[in-house]
Every structure is written in structure tokens, then in C-alpha cells.
C-alpha atoms as a PDB file:
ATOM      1  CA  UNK A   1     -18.897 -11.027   1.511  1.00  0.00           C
ATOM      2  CA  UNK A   2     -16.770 -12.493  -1.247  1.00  0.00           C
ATOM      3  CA  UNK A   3     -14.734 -15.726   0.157  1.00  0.00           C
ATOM      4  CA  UNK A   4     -10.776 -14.598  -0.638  1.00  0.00           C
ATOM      5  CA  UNK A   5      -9.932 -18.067  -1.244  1.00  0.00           C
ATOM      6  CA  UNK A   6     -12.520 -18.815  -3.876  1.00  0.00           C
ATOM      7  CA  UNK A   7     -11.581 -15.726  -5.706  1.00  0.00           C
ATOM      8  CA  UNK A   8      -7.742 -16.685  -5.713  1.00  0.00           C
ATOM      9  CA  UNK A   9      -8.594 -20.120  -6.629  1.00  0.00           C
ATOM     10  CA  UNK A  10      -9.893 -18.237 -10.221  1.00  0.00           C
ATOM     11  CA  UNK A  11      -7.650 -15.763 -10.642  1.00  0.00           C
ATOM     12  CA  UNK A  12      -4.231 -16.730  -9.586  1.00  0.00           C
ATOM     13  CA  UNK A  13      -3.110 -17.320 -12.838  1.00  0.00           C
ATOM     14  CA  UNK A  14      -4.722 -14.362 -14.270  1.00  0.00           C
ATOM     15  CA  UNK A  15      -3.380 -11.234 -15.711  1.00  0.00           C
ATOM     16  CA  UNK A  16      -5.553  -8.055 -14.919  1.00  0.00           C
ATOM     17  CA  UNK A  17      -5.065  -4.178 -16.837  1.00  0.00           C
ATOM     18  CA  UNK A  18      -6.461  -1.482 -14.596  1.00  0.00           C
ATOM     19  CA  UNK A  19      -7.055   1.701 -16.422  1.00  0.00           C
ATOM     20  CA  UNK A  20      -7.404   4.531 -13.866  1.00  0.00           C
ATOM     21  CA  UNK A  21      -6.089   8.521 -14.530  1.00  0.00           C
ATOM     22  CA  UNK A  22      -6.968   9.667 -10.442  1.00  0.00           C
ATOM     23  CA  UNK A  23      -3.756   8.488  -8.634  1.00  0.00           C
ATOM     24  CA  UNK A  24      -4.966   7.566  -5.448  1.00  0.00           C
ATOM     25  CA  UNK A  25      -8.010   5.125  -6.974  1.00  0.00           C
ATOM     26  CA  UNK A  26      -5.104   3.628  -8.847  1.00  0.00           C
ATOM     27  CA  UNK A  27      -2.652   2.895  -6.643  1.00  0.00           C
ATOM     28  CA  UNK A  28      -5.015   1.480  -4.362  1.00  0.00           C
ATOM     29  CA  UNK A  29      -7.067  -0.433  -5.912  1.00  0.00           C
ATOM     30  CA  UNK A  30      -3.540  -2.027  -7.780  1.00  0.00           C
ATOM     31  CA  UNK A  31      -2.511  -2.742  -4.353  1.00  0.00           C
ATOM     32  CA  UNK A  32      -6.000  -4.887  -3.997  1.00  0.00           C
ATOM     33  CA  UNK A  33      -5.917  -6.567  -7.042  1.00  0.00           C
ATOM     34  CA  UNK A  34      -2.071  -8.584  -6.916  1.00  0.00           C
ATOM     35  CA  UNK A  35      -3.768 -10.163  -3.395  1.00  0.00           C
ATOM     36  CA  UNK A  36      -5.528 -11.909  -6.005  1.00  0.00           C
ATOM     37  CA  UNK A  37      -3.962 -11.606  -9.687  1.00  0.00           C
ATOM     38  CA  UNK A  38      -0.731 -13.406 -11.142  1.00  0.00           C
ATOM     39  CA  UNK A  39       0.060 -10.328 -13.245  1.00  0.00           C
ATOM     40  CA  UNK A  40      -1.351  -6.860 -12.670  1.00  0.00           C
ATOM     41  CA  UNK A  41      -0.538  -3.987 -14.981  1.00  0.00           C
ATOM     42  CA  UNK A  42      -2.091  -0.238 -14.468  1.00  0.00           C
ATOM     43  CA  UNK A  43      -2.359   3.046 -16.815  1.00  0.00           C
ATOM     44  CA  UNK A  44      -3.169   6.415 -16.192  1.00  0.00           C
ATOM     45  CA  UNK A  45      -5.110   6.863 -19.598  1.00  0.00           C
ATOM     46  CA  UNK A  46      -6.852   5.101 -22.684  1.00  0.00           C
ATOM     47  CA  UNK A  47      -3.182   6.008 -24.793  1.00  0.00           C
ATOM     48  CA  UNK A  48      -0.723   4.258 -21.932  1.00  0.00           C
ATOM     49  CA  UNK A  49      -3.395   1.104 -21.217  1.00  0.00           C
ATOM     50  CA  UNK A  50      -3.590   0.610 -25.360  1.00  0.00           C
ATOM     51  CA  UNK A  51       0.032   1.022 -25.390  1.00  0.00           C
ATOM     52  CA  UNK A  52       0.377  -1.236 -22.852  1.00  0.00           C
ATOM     53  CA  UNK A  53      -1.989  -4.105 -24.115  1.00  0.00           C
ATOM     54  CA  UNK A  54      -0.136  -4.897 -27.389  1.00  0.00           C
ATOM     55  CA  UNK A  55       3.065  -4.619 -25.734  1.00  0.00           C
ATOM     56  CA  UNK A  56       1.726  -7.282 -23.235  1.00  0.00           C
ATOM     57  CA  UNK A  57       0.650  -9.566 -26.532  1.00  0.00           C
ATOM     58  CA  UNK A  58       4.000  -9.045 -28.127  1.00  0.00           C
ATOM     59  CA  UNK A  59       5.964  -9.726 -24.984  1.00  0.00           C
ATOM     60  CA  UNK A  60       3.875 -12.966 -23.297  1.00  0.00           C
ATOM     61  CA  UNK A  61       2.089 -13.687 -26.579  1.00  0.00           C
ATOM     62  CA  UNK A  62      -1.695 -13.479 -25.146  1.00  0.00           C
ATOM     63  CA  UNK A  63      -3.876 -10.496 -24.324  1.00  0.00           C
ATOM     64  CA  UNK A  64      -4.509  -9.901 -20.275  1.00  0.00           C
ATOM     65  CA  UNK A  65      -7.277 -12.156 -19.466  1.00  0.00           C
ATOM     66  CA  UNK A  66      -9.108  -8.922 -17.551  1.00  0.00           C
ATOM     67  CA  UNK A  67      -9.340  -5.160 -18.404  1.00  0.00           C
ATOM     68  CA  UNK A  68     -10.730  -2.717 -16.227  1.00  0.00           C
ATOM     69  CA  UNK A  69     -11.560   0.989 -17.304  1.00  0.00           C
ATOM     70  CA  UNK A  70     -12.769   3.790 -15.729  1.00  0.00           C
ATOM     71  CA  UNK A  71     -15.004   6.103 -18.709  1.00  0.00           C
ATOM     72  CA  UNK A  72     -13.381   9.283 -18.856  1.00  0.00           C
ATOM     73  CA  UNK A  73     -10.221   9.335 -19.381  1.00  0.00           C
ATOM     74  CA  UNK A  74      -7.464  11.846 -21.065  1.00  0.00           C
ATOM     75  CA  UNK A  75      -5.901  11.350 -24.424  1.00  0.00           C
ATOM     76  CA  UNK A  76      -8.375   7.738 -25.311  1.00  0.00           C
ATOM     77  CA  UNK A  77     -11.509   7.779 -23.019  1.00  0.00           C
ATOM     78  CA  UNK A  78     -12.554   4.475 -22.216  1.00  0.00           C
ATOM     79  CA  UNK A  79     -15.505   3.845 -24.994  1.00  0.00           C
ATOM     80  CA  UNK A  80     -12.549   4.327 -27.653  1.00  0.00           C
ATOM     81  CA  UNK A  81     -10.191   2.426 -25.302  1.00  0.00           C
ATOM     82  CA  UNK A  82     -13.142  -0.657 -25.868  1.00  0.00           C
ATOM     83  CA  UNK A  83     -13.282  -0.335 -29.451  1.00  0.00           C
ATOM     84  CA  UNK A  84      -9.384  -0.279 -29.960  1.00  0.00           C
ATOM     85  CA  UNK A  85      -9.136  -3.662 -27.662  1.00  0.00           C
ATOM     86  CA  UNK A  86     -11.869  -5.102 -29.523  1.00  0.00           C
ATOM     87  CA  UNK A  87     -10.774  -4.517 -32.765  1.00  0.00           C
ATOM     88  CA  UNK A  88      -7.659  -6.875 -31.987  1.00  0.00           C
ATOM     89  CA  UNK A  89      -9.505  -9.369 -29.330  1.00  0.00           C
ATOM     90  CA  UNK A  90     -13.404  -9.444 -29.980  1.00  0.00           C
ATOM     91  CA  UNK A  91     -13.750 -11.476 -26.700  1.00  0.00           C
ATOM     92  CA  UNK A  92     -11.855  -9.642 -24.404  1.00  0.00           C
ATOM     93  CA  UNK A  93     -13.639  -9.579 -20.781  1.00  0.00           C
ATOM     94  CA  UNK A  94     -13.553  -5.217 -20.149  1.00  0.00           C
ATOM     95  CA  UNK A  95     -14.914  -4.765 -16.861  1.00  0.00           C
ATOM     96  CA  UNK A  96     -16.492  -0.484 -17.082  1.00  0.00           C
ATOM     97  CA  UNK A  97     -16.368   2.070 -14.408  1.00  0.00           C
ATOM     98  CA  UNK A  98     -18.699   4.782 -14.393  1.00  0.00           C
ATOM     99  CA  UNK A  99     -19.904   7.697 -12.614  1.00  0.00           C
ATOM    100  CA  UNK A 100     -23.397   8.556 -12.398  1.00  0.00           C
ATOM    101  CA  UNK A 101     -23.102  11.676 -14.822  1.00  0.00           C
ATOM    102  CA  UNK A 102     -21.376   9.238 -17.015  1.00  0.00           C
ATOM    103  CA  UNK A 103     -24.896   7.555 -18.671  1.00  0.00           C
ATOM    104  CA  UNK A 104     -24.492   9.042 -21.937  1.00  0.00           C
ATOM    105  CA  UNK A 105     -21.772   6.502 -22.366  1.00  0.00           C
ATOM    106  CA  UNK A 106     -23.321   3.518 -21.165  1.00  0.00           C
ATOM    107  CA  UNK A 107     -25.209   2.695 -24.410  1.00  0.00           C
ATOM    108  CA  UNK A 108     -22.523   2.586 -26.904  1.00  0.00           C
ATOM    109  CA  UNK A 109     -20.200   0.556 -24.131  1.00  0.00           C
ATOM    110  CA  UNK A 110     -23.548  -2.094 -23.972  1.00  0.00           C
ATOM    111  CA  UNK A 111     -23.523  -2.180 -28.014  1.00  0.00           C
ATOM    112  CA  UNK A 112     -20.060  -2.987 -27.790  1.00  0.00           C
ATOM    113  CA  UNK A 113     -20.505  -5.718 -25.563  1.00  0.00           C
ATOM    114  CA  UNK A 114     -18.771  -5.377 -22.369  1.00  0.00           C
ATOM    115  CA  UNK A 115     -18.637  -7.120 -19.481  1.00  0.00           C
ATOM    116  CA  UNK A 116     -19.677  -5.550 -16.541  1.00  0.00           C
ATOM    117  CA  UNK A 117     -20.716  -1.696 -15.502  1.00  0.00           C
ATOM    118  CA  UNK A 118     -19.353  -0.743 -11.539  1.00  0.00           C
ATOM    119  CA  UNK A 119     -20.570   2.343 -10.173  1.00  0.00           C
ATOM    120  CA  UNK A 120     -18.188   4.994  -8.912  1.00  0.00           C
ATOM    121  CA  UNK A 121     -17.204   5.591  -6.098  1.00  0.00           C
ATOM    122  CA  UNK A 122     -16.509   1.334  -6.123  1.00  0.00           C
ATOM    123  CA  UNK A 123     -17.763  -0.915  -3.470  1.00  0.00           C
ATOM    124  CA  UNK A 124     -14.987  -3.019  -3.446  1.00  0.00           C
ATOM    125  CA  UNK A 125     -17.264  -6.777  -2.710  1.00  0.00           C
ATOM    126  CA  UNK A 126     -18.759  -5.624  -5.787  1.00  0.00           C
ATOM    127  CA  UNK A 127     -15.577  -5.467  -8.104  1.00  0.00           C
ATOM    128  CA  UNK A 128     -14.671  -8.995  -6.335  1.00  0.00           C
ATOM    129  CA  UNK A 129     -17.778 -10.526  -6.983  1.00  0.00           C
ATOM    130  CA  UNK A 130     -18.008  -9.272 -10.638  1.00  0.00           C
ATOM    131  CA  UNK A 131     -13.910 -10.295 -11.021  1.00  0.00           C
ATOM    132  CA  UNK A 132     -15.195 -14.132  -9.207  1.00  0.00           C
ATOM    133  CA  UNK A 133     -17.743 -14.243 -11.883  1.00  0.00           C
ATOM    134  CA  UNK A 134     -15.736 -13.121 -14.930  1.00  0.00           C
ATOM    135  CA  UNK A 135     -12.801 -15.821 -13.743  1.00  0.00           C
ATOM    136  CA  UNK A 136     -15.099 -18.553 -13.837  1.00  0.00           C
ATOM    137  CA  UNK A 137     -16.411 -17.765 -17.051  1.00  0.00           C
ATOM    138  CA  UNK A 138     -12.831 -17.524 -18.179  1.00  0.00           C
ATOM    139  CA  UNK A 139     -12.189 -21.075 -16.469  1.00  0.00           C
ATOM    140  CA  UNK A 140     -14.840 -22.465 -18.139  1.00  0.00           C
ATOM    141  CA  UNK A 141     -14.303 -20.885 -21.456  1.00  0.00           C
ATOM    142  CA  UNK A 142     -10.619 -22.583 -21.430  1.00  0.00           C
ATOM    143  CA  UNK A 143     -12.323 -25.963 -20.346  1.00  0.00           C
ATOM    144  CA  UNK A 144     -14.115 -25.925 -23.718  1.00  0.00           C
ATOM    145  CA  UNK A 145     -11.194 -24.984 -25.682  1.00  0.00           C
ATOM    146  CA  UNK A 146      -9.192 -28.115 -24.329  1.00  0.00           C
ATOM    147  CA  UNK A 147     -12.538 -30.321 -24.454  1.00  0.00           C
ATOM    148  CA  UNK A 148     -12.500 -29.258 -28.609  1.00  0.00           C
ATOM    149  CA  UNK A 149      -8.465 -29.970 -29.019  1.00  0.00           C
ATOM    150  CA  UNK A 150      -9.294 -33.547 -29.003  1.00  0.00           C
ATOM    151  CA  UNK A 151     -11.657 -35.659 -30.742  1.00  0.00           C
ATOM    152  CA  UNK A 152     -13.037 -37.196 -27.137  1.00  0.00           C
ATOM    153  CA  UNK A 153     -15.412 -35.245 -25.798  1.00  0.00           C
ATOM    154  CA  UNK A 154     -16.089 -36.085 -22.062  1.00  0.00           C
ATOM    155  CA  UNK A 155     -19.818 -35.315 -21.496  1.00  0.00           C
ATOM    156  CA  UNK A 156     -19.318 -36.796 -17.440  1.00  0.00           C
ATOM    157  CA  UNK A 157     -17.642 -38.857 -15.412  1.00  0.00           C
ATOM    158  CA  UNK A 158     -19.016 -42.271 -17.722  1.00  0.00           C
ATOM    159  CA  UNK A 159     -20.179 -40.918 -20.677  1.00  0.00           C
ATOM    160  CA  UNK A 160     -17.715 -39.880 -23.985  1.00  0.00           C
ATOM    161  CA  UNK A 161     -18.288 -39.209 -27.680  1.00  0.00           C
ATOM    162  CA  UNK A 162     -15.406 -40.355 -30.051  1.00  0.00           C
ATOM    163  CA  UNK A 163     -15.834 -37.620 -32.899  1.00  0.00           C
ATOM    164  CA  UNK A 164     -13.325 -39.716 -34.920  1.00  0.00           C
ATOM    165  CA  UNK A 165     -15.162 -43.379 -34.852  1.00  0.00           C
ATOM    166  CA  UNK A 166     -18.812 -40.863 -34.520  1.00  0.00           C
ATOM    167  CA  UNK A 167     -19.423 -43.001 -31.290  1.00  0.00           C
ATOM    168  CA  UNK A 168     -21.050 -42.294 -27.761  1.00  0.00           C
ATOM    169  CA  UNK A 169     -19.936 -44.456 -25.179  1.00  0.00           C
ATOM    170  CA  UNK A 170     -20.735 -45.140 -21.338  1.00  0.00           C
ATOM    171  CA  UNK A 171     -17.749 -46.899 -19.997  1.00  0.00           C
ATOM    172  CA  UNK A 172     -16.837 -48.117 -23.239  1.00  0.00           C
ATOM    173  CA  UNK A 173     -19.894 -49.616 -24.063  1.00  0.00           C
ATOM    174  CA  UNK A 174     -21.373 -47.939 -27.645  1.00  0.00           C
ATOM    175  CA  UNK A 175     -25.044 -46.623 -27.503  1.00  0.00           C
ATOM    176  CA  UNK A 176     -26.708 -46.661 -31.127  1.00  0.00           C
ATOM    177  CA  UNK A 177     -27.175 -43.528 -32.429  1.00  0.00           C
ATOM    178  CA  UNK A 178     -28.820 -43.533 -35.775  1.00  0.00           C
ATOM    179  CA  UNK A 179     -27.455 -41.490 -38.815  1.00  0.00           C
ATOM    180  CA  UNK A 180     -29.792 -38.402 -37.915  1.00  0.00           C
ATOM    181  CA  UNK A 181     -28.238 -38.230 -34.510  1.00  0.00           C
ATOM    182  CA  UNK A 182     -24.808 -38.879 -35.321  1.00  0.00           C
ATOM    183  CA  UNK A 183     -25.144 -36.149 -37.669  1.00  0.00           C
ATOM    184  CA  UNK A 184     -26.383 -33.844 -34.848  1.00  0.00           C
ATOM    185  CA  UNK A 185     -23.627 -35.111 -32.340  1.00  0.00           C
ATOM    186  CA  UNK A 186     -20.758 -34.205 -34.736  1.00  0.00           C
ATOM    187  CA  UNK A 187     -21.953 -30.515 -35.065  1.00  0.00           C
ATOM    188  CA  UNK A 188     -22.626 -29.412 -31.758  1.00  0.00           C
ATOM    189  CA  UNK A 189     -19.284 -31.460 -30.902  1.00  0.00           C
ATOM    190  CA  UNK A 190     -17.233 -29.460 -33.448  1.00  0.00           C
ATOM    191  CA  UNK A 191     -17.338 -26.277 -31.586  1.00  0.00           C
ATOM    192  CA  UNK A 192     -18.655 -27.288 -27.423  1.00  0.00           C
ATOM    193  CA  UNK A 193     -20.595 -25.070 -25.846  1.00  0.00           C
ATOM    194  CA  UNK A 194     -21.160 -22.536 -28.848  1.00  0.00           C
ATOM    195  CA  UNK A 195     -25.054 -22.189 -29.746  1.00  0.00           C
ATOM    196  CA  UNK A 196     -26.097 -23.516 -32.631  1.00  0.00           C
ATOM    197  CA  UNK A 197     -29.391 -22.513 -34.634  1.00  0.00           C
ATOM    198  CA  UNK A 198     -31.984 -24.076 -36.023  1.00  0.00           C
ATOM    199  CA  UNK A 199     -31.081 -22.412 -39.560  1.00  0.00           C
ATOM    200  CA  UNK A 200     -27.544 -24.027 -38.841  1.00  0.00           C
ATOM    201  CA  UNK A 201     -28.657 -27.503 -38.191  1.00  0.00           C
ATOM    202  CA  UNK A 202     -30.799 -27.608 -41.005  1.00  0.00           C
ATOM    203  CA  UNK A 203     -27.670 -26.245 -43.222  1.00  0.00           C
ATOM    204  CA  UNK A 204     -25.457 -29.046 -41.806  1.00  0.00           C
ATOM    205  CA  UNK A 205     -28.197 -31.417 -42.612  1.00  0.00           C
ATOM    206  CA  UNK A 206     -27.922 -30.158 -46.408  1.00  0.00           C
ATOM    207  CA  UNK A 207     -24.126 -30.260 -46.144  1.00  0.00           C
ATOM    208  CA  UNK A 208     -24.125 -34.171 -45.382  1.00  0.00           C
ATOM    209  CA  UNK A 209     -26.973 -34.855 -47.931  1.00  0.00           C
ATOM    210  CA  UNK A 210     -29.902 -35.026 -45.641  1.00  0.00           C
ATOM    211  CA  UNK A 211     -33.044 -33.161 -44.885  1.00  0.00           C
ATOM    212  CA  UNK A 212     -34.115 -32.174 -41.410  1.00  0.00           C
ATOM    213  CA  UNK A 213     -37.059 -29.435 -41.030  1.00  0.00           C
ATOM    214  CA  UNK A 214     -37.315 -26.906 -38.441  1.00  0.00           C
ATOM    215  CA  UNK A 215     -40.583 -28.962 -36.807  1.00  0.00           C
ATOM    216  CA  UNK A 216     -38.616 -32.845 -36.771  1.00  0.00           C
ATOM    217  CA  UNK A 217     -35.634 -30.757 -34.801  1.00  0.00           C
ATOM    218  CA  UNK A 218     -37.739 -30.971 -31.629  1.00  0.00           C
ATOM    219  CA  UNK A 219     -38.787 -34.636 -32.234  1.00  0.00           C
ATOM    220  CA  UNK A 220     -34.561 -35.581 -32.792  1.00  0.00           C
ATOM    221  CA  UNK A 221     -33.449 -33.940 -29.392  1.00  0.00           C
ATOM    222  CA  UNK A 222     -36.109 -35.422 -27.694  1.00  0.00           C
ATOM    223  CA  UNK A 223     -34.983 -39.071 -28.474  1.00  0.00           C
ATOM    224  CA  UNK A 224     -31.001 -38.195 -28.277  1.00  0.00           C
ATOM    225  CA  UNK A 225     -31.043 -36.791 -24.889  1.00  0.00           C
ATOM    226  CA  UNK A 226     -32.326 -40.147 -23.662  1.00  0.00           C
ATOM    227  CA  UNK A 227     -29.599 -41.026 -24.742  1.00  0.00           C
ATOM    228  CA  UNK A 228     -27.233 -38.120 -23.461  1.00  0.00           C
ATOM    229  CA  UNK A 229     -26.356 -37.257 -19.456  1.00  0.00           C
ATOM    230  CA  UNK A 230     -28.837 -34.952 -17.794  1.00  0.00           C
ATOM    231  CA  UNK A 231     -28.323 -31.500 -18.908  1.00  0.00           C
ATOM    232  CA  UNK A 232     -25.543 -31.894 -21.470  1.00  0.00           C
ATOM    233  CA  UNK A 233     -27.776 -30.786 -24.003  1.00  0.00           C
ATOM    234  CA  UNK A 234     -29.495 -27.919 -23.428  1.00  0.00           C
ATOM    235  CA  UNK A 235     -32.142 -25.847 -25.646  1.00  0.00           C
ATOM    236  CA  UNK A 236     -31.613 -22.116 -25.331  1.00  0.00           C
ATOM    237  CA  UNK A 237     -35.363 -20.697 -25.642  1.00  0.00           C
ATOM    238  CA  UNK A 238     -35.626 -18.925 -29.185  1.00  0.00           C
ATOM    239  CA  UNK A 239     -31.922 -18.964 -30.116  1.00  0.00           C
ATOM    240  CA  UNK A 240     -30.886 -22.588 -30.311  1.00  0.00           C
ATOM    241  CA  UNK A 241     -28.810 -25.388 -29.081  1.00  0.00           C
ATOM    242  CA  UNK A 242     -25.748 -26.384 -27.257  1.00  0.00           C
ATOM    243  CA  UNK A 243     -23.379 -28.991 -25.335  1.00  0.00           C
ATOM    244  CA  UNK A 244     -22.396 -28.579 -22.571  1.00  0.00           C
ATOM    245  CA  UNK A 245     -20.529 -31.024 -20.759  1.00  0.00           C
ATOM    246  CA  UNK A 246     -21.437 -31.845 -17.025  1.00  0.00           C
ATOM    247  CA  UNK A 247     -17.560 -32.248 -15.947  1.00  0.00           C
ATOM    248  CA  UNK A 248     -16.447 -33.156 -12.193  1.00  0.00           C
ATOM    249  CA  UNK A 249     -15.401 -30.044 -10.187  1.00  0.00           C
ATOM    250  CA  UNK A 250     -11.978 -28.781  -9.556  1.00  0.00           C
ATOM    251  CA  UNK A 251     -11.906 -29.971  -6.025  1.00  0.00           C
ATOM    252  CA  UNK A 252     -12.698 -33.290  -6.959  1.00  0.00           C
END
């Protein structure tokens, strides 16, 4: 059972499209979703909820943080509805529903990169607990963007790198970092929480005039995270690395 109060603690400030031509499903499931949602806007088809989404950009100057779509739709069904929306906001959360003789679609919709798939009829815990999950990852995805406004990034409660003077401290106090690791620092720091490969790291090493193989990659991390909070840098197994600060919780 999904806990009402965490859920409104994510969305509350969220804006939420619900795409939905059979009337009833609509208008009920509308009713659920403003317990919850700041903003929630409906459409009957693909056309009206396309409509509707740039109108909501020109009007509050950002796309709805959720979309929800049923598959087939009239007018735009909602694989073309996807592509439209994704054409204008590549990381727009669309949250699919589907009936069971709807599988044909379900490939293209997982090339395209959505979300979530809910089977019709909907449970309704499940659309809560996918809508808790897709929150959070909005909450945490707007974390990082205000972590990378500022050249201070706070790795925990002691711990911050100073992009600008290309210094770590723990409660003010430097920590050496030698030229290699500075290096390192400043690119995963540029962008936090995006994965970086080892064909990028080596690049950035050529960009600053240095030269850093695939095998001494392993041996570098391995010193800086003694250096680093627990888990702040973390190796993604065959794809690369990231940072990932270890901030306090909300409730704190």
C-alpha cells in the first residue's frame, strides 16, 4: 500500500497530463490524481494532449513534469503522441498504458525510451507507486541541476569541492589531490551525476595535455575515493563513472 503522504511529499508541486479517450477512466482517474498533483491537465486524444503540452510550455514556460498515455488513441495514438513530446523534450518522464492486445506497440514505445508500462484495466497502488518513483527521480534530477549552478559541489554534510580554486575540502580543511585527480574531479563535477566513459576520461585527459590509459583509470579511482565520502563515486559496471553526492534527506 502506497503511504499518501510520501507520495504528496513528491508530487505536490508537480504538474501531471493524463491522456485518456474512454470518459469514465478519465474522469476518474483525474479526480485521483489532483489528491496528489499541483496541476493536473487531461485529453481525450494524442491531437488535444499535444495541443495541450505546448500550450502548457508557452503559457508556464516548462513542460508538465509527468505524462500519462493510454496506446490507442483517435486522431495521434500514443506511440506518435511519444515521439511528438520527445522531439521537443528528450527527457520527458511518459508514463504508458496498455492493454494486453496492445504488445505490438510495446517495442517501439521501449526504443523510444519511456518510463513506465501499466497494464489495463489499472491497479491503482500500481500507478501510485510508479508516479512515487518517477517524483523522486524528478526530485533528484532537480537536486543535480542546482548542485551544477554553482561551482561548490556538496558531496555530504563535511565534505565540498570548490570547482573554481580545483579544491576538496572537509570542513574547510584542503585534502591534496594531485594533478591527475584534480583533473578527474573537474570532469565528473562539470555535469553531477551524468556517466562518464572511459573513452571520455581519456579524451579529457588529451584536452588538458595529459595521458591517462584505459588500465591506470582503475588504479586513479582507487586512490581518489580514499579520499572521497563513501559512495560518492560510484563505477557503473561496463559503462563508466559518476558522482553522486550523498546529501542529507529532506526531513532532516
Amino acid at each position: 500500500m502506497i503511504d499518501s503522504k510520501e507520495l504528496i511529499k513528491y508530487t505536490e508541486n508537480l504538474s501531471v497530463l493524463f491522456v485518456e479517450d474512454h470518459d469514465e477512466l478519465r474522469e476518474n482517474t483525474v479526480e485521483i490524481l489532483k489528491n496528489f498533483f499541483n496541476k493536473v491537465d487531461c485529453a481525450s486524444d494524442g491531437e488535444e494532449a499535444l495541443n495541450k503540452y505546448e500550450s502548457h510550455y508557452t503559457n508556464d514556460s516548462k513542460y508538465y513534469d509527468i505524462v500519462i498515455s493510454d496506446i490507442q488513441m483517435p486522431k495521434i495514438d500514443g506511440v506518435e503522441l511519444t515521439k511528438n513530446i520527445y522531439e521537443v523534450n528528450s527527457s520527458q518522464i511518459i508514463i504508458i498504458l496498455s492493454a494486453f492486445d496492445d504488445s505490438h506497440y510495446l517495442l517501439p514505445l521501449i526504443n523510444l525510451g519511456i518510463e513506465k508500462f501499466i497494464k489495463k484495466p489499472i491497479d491503482f497502488q500500481e500507478l501510485l507507486g510508479v508516479l512515487l518513483a518517477s517524483s523522486k527521480k524528478i526530485k533528484l534530477k532537480n537536486k543535480h541541476l542546482n548542485i551544477n549552478s554553482t561551482t561548490k559541489i556538496k558531496l555530504n554534510s563535511d565534505f565540498i569541492y570548490d570547482r573554481e580554486k580545483k579544491a576538496l575540502l572537509i570542513k574547510d580543511v584542503n585534502i591534496y589531490l594531485t594533478k591527475y585527480e584534480i583533473i578527474f574531479m573537474q570532469l565528473l563535477t562539470t555535469n553531477v551525476g551524468k556517466i562518464y566513459t572511459n573513452e571520455d576520461i581519456v579524451s579529457n585527459y588529451k584536452s588538458n595535455n595529459e595521458n591517462l590509459d584505459t588500465q591506470n583509470i582503475r588504479k586513479l579511482l582507487s586512490k581518489l575515493r580514499k579520499k572521497l565520502p563513501n559512495n560518492t563515486l560510484e563505477s557503473i559496471y561496463g559503462i563508466g563513472y559518476r558522482m553522486i553526492p550523498t546529501l542529507e534527506s529532506e526531513e532532516k
